[in-house]
Structures are given as C-alpha cells and as structure tokens.
C-alpha atoms as a PDB file:
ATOM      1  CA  UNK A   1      86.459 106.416 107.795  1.00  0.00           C
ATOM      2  CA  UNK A   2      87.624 102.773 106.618  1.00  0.00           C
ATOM      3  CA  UNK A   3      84.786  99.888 107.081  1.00  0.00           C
ATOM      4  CA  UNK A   4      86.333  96.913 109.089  1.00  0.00           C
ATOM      5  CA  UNK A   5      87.045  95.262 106.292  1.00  0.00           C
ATOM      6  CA  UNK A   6      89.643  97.907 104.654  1.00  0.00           C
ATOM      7  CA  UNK A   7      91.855  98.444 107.474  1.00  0.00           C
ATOM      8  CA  UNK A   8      94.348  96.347 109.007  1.00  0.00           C
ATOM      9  CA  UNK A   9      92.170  94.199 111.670  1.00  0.00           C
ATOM     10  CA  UNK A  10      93.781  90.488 112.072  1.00  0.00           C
ATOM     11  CA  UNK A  11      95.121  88.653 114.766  1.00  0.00           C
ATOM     12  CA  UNK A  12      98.241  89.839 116.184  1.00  0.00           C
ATOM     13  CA  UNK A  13     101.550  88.490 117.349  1.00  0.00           C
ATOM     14  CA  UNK A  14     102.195  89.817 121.014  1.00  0.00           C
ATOM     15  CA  UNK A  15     104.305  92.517 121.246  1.00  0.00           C
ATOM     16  CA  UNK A  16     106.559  91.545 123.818  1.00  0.00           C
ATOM     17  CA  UNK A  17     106.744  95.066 125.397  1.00  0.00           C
ATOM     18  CA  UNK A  18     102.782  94.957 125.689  1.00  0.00           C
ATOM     19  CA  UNK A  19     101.543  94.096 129.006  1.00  0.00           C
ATOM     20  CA  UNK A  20      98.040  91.764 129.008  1.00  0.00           C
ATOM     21  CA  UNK A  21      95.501  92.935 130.848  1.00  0.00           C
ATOM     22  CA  UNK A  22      93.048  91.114 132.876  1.00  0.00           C
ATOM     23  CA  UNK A  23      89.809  89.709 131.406  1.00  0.00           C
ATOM     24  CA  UNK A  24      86.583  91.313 131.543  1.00  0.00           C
ATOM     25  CA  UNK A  25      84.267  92.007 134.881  1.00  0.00           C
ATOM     26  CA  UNK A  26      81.149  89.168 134.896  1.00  0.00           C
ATOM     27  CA  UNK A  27      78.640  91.263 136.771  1.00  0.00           C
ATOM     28  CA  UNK A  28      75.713  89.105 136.131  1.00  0.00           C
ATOM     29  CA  UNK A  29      74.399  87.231 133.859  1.00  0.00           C
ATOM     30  CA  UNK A  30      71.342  89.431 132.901  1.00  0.00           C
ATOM     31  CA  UNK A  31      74.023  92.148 132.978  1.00  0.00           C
ATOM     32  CA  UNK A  32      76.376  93.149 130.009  1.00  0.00           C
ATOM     33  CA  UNK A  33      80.294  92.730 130.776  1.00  0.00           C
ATOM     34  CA  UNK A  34      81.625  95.897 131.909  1.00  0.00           C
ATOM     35  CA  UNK A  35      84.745  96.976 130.933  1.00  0.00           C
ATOM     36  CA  UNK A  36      88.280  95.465 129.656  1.00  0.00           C
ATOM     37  CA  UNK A  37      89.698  94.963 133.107  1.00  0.00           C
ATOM     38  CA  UNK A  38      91.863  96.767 135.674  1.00  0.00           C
ATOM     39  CA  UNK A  39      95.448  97.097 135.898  1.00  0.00           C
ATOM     40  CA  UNK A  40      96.886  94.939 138.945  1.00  0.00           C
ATOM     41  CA  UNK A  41      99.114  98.038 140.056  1.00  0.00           C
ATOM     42  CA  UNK A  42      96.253  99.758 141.214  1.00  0.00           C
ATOM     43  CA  UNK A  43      95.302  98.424 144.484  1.00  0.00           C
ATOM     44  CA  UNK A  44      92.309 101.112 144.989  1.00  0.00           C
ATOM     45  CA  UNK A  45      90.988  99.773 141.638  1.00  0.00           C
ATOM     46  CA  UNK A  46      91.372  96.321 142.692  1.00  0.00           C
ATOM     47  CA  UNK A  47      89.425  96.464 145.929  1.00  0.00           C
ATOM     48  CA  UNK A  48      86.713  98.035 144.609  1.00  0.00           C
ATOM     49  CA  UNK A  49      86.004  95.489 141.868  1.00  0.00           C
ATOM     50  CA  UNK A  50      87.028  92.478 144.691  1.00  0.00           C
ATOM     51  CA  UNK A  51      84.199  94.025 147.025  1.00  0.00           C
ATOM     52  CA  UNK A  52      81.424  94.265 144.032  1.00  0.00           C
ATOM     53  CA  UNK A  53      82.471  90.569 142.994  1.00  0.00           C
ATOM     54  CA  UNK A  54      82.077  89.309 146.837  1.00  0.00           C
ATOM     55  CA  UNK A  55      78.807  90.926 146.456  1.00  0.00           C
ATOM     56  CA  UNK A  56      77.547  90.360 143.647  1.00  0.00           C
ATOM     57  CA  UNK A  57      78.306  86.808 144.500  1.00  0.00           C
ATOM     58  CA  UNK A  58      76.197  87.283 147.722  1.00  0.00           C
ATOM     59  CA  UNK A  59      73.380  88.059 145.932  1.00  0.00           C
ATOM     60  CA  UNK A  60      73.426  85.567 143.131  1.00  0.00           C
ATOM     61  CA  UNK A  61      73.727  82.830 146.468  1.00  0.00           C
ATOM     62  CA  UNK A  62      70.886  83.811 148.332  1.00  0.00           C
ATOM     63  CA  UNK A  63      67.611  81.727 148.267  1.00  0.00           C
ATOM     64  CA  UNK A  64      64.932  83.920 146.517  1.00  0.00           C
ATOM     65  CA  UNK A  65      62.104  85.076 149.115  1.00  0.00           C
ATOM     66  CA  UNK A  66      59.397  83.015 149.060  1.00  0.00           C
ATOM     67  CA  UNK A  67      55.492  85.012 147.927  1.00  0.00           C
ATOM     68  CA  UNK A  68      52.189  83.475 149.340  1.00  0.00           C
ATOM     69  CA  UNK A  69      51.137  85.179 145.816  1.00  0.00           C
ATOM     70  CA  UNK A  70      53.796  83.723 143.995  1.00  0.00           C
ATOM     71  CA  UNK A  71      55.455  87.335 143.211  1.00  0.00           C
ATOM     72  CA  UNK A  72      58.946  87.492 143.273  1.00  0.00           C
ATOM     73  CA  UNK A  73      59.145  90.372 145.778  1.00  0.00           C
ATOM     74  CA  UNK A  74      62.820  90.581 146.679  1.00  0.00           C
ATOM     75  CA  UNK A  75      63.520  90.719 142.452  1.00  0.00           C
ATOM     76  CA  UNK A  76      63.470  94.345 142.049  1.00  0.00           C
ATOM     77  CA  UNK A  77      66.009  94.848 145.249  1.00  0.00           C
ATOM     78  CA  UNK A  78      68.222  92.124 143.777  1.00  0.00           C
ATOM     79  CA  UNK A  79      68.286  94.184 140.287  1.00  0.00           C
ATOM     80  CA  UNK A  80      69.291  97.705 142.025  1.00  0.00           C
ATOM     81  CA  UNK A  81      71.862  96.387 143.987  1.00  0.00           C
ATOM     82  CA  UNK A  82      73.402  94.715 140.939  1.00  0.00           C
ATOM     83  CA  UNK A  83      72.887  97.960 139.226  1.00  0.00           C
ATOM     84  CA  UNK A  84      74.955  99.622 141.636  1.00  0.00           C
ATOM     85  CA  UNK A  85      77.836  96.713 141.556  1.00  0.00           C
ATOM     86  CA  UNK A  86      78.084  97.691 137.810  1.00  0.00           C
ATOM     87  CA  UNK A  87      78.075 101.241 138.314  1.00  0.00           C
ATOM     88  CA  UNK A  88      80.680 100.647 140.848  1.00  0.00           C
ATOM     89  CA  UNK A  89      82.577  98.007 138.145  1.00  0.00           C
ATOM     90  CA  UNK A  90      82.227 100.434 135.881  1.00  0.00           C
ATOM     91  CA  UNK A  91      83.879 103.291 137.892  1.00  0.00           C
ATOM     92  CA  UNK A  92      87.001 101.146 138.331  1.00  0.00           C
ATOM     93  CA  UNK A  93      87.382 100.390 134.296  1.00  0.00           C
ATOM     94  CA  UNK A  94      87.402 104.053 133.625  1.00  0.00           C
ATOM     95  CA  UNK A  95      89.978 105.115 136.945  1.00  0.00           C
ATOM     96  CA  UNK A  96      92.358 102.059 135.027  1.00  0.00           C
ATOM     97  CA  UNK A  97      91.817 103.682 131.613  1.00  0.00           C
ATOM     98  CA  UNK A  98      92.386 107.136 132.907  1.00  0.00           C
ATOM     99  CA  UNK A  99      95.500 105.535 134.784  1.00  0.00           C
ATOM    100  CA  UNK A 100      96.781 103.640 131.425  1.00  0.00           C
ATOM    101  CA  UNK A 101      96.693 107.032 129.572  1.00  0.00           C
ATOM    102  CA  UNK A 102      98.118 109.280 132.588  1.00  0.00           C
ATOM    103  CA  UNK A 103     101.309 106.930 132.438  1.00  0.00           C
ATOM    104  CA  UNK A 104     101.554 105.946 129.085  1.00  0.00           C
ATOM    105  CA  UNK A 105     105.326 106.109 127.916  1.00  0.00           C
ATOM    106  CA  UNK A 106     106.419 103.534 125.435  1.00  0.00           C
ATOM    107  CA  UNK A 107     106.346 104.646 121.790  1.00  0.00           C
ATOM    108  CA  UNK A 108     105.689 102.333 118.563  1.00  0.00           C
ATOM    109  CA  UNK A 109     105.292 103.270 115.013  1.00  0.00           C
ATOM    110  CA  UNK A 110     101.895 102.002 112.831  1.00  0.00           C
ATOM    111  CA  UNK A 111     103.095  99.810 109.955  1.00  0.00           C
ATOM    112  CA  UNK A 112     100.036  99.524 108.444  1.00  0.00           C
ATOM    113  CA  UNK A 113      97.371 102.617 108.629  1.00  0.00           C
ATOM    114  CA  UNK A 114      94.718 101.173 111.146  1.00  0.00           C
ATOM    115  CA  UNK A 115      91.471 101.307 112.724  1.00  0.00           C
ATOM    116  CA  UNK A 116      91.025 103.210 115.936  1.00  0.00           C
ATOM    117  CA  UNK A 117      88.365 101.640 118.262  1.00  0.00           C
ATOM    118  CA  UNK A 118      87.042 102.911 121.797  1.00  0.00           C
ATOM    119  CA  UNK A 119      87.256  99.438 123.122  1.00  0.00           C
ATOM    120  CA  UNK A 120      89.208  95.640 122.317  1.00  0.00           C
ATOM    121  CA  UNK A 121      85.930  93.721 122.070  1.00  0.00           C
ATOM    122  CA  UNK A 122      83.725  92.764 118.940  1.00  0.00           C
ATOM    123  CA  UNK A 123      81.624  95.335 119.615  1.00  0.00           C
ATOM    124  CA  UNK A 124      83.477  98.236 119.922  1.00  0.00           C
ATOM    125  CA  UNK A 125      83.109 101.471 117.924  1.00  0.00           C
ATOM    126  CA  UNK A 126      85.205 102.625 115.438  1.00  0.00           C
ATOM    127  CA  UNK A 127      86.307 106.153 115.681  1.00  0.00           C
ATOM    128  CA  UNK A 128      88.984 106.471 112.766  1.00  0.00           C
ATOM    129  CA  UNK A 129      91.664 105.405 111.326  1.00  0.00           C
ATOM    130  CA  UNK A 130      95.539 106.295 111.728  1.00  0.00           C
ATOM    131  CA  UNK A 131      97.856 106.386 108.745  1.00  0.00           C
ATOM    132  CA  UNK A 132     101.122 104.024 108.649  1.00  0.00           C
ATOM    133  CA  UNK A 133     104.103 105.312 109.558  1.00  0.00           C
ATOM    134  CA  UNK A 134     102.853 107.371 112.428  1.00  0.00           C
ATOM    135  CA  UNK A 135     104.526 107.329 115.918  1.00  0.00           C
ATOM    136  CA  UNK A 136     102.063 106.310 118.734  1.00  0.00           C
ATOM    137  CA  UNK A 137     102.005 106.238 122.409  1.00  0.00           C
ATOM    138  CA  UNK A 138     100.819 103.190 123.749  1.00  0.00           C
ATOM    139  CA  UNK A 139     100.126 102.404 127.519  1.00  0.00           C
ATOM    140  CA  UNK A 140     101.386  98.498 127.495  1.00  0.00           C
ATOM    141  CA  UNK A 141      97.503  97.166 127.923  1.00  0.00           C
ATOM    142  CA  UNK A 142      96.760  94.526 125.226  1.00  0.00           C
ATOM    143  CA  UNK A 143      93.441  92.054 124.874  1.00  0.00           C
ATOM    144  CA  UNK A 144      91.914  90.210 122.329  1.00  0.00           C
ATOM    145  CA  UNK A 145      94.979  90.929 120.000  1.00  0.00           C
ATOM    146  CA  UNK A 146      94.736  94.986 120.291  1.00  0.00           C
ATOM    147  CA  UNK A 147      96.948  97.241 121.717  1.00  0.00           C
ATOM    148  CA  UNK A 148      95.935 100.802 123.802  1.00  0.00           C
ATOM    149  CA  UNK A 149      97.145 103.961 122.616  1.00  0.00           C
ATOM    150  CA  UNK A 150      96.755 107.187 123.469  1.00  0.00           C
ATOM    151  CA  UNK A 151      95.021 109.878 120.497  1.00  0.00           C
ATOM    152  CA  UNK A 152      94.482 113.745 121.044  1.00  0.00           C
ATOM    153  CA  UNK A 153      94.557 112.311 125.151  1.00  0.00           C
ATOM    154  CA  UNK A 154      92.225 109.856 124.542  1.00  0.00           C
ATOM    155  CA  UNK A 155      92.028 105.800 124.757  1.00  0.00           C
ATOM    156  CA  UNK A 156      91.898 103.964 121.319  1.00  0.00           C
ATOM    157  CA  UNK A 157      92.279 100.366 120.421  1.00  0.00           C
ATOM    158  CA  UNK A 158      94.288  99.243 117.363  1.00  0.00           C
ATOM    159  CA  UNK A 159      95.312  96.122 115.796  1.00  0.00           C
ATOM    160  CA  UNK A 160      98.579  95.240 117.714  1.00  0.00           C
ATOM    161  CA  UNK A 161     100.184  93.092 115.307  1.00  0.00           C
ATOM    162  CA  UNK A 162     100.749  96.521 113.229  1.00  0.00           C
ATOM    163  CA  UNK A 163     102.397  98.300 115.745  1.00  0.00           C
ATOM    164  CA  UNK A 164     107.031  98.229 115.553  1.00  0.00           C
ATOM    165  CA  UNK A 165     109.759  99.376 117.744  1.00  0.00           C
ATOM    166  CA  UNK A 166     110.899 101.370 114.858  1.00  0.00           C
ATOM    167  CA  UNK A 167     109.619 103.602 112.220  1.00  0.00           C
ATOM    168  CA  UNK A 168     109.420 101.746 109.009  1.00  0.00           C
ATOM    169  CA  UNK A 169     111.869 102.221 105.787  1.00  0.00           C
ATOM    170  CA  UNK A 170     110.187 102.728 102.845  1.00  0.00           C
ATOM    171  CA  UNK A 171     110.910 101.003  99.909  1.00  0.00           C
ATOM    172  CA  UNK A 172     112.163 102.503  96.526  1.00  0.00           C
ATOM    173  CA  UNK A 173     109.853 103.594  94.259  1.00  0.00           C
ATOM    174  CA  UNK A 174     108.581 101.431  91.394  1.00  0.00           C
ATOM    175  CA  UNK A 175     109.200 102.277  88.015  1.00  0.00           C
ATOM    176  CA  UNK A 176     106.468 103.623  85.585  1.00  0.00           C
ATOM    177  CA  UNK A 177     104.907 106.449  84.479  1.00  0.00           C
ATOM    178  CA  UNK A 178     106.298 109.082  82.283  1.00  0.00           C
ATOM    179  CA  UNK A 179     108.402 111.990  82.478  1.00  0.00           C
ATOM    180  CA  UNK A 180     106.087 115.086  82.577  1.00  0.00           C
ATOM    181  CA  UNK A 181     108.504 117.614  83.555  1.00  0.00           C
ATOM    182  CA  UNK A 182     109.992 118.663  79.912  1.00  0.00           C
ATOM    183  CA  UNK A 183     113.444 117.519  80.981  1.00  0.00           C
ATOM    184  CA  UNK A 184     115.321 115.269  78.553  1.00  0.00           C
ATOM    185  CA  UNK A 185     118.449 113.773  77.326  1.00  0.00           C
ATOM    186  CA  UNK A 186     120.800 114.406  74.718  1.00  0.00           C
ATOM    187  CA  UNK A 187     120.168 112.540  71.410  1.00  0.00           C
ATOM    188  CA  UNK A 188     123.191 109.573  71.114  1.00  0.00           C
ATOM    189  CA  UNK A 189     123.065 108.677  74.622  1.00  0.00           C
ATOM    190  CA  UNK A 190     122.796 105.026  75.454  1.00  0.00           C
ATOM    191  CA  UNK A 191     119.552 103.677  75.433  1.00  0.00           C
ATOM    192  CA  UNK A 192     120.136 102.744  78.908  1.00  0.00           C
ATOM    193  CA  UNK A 193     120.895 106.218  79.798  1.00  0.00           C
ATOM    194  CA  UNK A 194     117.187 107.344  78.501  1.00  0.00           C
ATOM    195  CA  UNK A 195     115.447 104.338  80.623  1.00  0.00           C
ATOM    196  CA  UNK A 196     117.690 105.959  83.793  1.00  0.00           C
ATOM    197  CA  UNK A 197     116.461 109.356  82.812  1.00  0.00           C
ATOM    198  CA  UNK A 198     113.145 108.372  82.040  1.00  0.00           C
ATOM    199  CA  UNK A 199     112.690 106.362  85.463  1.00  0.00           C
ATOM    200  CA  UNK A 200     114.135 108.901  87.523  1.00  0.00           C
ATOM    201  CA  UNK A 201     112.196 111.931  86.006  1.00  0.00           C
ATOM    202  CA  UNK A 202     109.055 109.903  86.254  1.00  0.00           C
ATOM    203  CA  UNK A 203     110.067 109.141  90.158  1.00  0.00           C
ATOM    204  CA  UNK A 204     111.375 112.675  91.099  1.00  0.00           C
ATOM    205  CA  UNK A 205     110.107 114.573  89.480  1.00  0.00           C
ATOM    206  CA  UNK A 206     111.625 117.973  90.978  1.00  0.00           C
ATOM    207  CA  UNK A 207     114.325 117.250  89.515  1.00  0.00           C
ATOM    208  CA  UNK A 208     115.366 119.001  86.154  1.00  0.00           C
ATOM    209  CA  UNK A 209     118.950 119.127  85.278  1.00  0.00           C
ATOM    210  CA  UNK A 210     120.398 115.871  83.968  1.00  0.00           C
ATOM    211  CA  UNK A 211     124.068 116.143  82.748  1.00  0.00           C
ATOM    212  CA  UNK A 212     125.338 113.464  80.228  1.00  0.00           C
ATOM    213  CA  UNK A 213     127.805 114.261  77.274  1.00  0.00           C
ATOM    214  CA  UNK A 214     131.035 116.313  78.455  1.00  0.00           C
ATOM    215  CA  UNK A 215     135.207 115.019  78.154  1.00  0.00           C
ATOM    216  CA  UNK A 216     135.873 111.949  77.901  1.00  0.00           C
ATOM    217  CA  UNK A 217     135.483 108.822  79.519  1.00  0.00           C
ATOM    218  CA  UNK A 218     132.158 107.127  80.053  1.00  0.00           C
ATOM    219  CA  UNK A 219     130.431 110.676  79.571  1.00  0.00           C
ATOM    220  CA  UNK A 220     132.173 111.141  75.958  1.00  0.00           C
ATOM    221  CA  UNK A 221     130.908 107.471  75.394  1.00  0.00           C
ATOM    222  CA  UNK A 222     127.189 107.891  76.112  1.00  0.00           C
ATOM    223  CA  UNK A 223     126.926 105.790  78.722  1.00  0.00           C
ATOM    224  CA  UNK A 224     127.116 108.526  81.775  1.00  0.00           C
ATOM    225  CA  UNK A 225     124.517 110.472  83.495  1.00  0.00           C
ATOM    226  CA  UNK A 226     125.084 113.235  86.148  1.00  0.00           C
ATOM    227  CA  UNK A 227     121.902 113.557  87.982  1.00  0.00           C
ATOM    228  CA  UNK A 228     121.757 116.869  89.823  1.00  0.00           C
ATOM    229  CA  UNK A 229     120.703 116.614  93.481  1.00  0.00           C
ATOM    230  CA  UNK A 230     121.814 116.788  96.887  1.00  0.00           C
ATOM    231  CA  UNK A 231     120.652 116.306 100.401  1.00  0.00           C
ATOM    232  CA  UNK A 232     118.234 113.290 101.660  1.00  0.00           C
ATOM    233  CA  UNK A 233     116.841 113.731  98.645  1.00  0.00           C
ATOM    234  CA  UNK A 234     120.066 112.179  96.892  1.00  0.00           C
ATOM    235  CA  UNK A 235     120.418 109.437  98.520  1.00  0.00           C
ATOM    236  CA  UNK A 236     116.432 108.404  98.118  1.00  0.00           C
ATOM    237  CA  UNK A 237     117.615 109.112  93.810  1.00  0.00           C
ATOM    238  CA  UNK A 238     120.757 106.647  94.457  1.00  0.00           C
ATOM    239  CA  UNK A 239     118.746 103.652  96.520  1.00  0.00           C
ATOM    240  CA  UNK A 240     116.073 104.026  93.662  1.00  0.00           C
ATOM    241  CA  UNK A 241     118.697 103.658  90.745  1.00  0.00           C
ATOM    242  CA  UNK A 242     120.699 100.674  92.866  1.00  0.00           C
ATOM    243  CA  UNK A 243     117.346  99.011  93.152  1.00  0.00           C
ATOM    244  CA  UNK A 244     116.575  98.918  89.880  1.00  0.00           C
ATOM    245  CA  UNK A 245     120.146  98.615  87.985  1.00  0.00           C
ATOM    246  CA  UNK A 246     118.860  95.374  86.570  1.00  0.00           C
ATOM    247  CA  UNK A 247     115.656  96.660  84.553  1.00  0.00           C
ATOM    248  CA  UNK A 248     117.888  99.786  83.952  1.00  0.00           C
ATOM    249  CA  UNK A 249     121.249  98.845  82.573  1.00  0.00           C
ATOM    250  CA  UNK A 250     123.012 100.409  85.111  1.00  0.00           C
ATOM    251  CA  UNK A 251     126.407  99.352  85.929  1.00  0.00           C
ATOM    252  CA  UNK A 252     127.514 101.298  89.095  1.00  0.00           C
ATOM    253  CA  UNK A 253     126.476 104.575  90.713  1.00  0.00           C
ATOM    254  CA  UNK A 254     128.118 106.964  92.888  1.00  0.00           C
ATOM    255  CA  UNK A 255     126.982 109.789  95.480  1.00  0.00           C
ATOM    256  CA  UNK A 256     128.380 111.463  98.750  1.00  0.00           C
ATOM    257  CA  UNK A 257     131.768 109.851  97.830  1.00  0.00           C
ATOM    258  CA  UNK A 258     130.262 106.339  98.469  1.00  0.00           C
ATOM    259  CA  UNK A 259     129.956 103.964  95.570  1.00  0.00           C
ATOM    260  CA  UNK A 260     127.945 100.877  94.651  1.00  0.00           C
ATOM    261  CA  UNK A 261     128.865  98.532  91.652  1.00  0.00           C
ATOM    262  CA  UNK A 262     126.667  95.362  90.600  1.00  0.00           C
ATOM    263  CA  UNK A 263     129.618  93.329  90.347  1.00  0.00           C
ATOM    264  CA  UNK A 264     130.011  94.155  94.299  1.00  0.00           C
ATOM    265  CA  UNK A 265     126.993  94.560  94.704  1.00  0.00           C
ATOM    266  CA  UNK A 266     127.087  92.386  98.037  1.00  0.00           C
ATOM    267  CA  UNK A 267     129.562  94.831  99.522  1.00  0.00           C
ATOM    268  CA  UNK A 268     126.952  97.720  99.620  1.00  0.00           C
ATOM    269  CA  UNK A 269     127.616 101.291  99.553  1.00  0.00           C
ATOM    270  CA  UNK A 270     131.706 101.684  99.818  1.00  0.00           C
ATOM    271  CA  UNK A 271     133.628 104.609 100.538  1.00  0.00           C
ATOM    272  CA  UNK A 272     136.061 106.628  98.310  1.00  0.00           C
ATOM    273  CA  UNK A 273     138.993 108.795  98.539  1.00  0.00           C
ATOM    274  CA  UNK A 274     138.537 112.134  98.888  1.00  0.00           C
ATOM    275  CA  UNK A 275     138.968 113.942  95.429  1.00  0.00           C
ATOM    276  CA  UNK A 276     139.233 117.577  97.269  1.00  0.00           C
ATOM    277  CA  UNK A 277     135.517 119.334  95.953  1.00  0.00           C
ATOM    278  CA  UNK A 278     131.618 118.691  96.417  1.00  0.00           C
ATOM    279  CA  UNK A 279     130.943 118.018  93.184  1.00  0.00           C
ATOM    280  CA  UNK A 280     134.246 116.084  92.527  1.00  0.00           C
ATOM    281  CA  UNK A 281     132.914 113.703  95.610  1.00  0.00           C
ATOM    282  CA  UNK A 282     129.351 113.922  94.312  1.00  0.00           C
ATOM    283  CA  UNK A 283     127.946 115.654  96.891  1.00  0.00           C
ATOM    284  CA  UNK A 284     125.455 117.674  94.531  1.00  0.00           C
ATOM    285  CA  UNK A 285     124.776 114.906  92.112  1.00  0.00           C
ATOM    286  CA  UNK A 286     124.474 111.072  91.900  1.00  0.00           C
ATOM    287  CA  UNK A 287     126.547 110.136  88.977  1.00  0.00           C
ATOM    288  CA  UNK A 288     125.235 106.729  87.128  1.00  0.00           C
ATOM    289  CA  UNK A 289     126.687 104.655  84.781  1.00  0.00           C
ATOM    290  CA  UNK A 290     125.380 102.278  82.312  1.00  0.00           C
ATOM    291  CA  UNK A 291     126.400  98.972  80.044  1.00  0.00           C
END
C-alpha cells in the first residue's frame, strides 16, 4: 500500500462532469463534523439533516439552567440530545453514500495509479491504491479536490485531477537494453539495420524472425529489414520504429499497407495500393528501411 507521499495526491482541476457536493454537517462545536454532505436530490435526506440543524440550533440558543450549587444540571441532557442529532446526521451521510453508489453511472479511466481513501477529508483512511489505466465508476460527488468512485461496491475517494474521459494511449517504448532472445542479423547489413534490430528485439522481445538480405533493391543493399509480426502487436512494432527513426536511421516504414516516410513525416500513416497478398501489403510484417 503506497504512503501519501508516493501516490498521486495533488490538487485537482474539476472535472466538469463531476457534480460538487455540499459541505460538511457542523453538529456542534464539541462535536466532530459528520460526514461529506448529502446530495440535494434526496429530499428524505435533506429533511432529516434540516430538522437536526433547527435543533441543534435550539439547543445551542437556550439560556443554560441556572444551579443554586453552581452545577450545570441541564449539561448532560444538552450532550444526549446532540448525540442523537449526530446519530441522526450521521444516518443521512451514509443513506447519500449508499444513494451515490446505487446510481453511479459515469465511467473515467485513472491516469495516474492512485490512492483510494474512505473519505475526501485530511483525515481519511487510506485503503489502497488503484493502478493507471483502469476504468472506474464514479458517482459525480466531488470535495476537497477528490472524486467518489465505486470499488468491489464500495465508496472510495481518489485524487480527481487523475481521473479522463478516455483511457490513456501509451507511449512507445524507450530504447535500451539488449537483445536477449538469440535472434540476430546478417553480417553486412547496415549499421542502422543492427540498431533497428537491436531496439526492436530489446522492446519485443517475442519476436524472433527478422528478414534482411533477399533480391534486390534496398534488401540486396543492406539497408532493409522485414520484421515478422502481425496483429495489434504490429502496429505497437511500427509506432515504436516511427518514433524513434531519428536515433535509428530509419528512413520510412511500412505495415498493413499504410506507410510512413520522415520526409512526410507530417502526413502520418498513408495508405497504399493494394499489391493483391498479405505479405505483399505487409500484413504479417512491418518492413523498415534505413539511410
């Protein structure tokens, strides 16, 4: 479980799908607050904690009896029926959470992984963490820059500034590291072809069939590399080349009959003619080529 320093705990920008809430309940002032608030949609809630306020008001008004003995008799009624205004207070905080959770509906994703807390105040508990990228369902309360959701049916409090409409993209892998899978390239290759190889085997590295000298053309020359996957999985191999062509050498590369080039590089992926099979569109391999 991350301390409070570890996880992702600032202030937040509003969401602007998050509803706030209303401040806490003031039962007294030798009471502790109770609670985050109460919805304004419940009107059951709402009457409850209106009537305990008028109350506790009441009492907080009324001239203490005076003691021939100098006793403060009419104290220890004073205390219980504050007692029971917080109970009562307390009662409508939980019917709100219960109500938050039972209609819950918007989703978000974590951006960051976060801290889950049982409350939005300074001294809530921590109960856990949630890892980024995770889809949560949030009941629209927000206070003191945290955002409800829902866990395993439960209420939990998280930072809400972390919290996005959508799920967020990864970026491509650094490079570093080695190649550990035994997989290499022919001898007379580019050297730009080994840092490709070298970079992609040390980034995927599932991958063991790399295809370089065959023909003619840019494979004859050296400077050609057919790397052999397909699927999802291809395109995260052709975003991680494009994204490092410059440290790499590379000069275009091609996959699911889409290519990118650096000298259009601002034009993105573009689309090519049909050459008939999968492999002749690159559907089973991303085909790169170096300077």
């Amino acid at each position: 479980m991350a301390n409070r320093s570890h996880k992702r705990d600032t202030n937040a920008r509003r969401k602007p799908r998050l509803l706030l809430i209303a401040g806490p309940l003031s039962v007294a002032a030798t009471l502790a607050v109770v609670g985050v608030g109460v919805l304004g949609s419940d009107p059951d809630v709402q009457e409850v904690v209106s009537a305990n306020q008028a109350s506790i008001g009441d009492h907080a008004r009324r001239d203490k009896p005076v003691s021939r003995s100098g006793a403060d008799r009419g104290a220890p009624l004073e205390v219980k029926k504050l007692a029971t205004s917080a109970r009562f207070a307390g009662d409508a905080q939980l019917k709100a959470t219960r109500n938050a959770v039972a209609n819950a509906s918007v989703d978000l994703w974590t951006t960051e992984e976060l801290n889950l807390w049982d409350g939005p105040t300074d001294e809530a508990t921590q109960l856990g963490t949630i890892e980024s990228g995770k889809k949560v369902l949030t009941t629209g309360r927000e206070l003191n820059a945290r955002a409800e959701v829902v866990v395993d049916g439960e209420s939990r409090w998280v930072t809400a500034e972390y919290l996005a409409d959508e799920k967020p993209v990864e970026g491509p892998a650094g490079l570093g590291g080695s190649c550990t899978n035994g997989t290499s390239v022919a001898s007379g290759v580019s050297p730009n072809i080994v840092k490709v190889h070298e970079a992609v085997c040390a980034a995927f590295p599932e991958i063991t069939t790399y295809g370089t000298f065959r023909g003619d053309g840019e494979h004859a020359q050296g400077i050609a590399v057919d790397i052999m996957v397909s699927g999802a999985r291809g395109w995260e191999v052709a975003e991680f080349v494009r994204a490092h062509a410059s440290e790499l050498g590379v000069s275009y590369a091609i996959y699911s009959q889409k290519i990118w080039s650096v000298q259009r590089s601002s034009e993105g992926w573009r689309g090519m003619s049909d050459r008939g099979s999968t492999t002749a569109n690159h559907y089973d391999h991303v085909h790169v080529t170096t300077y």
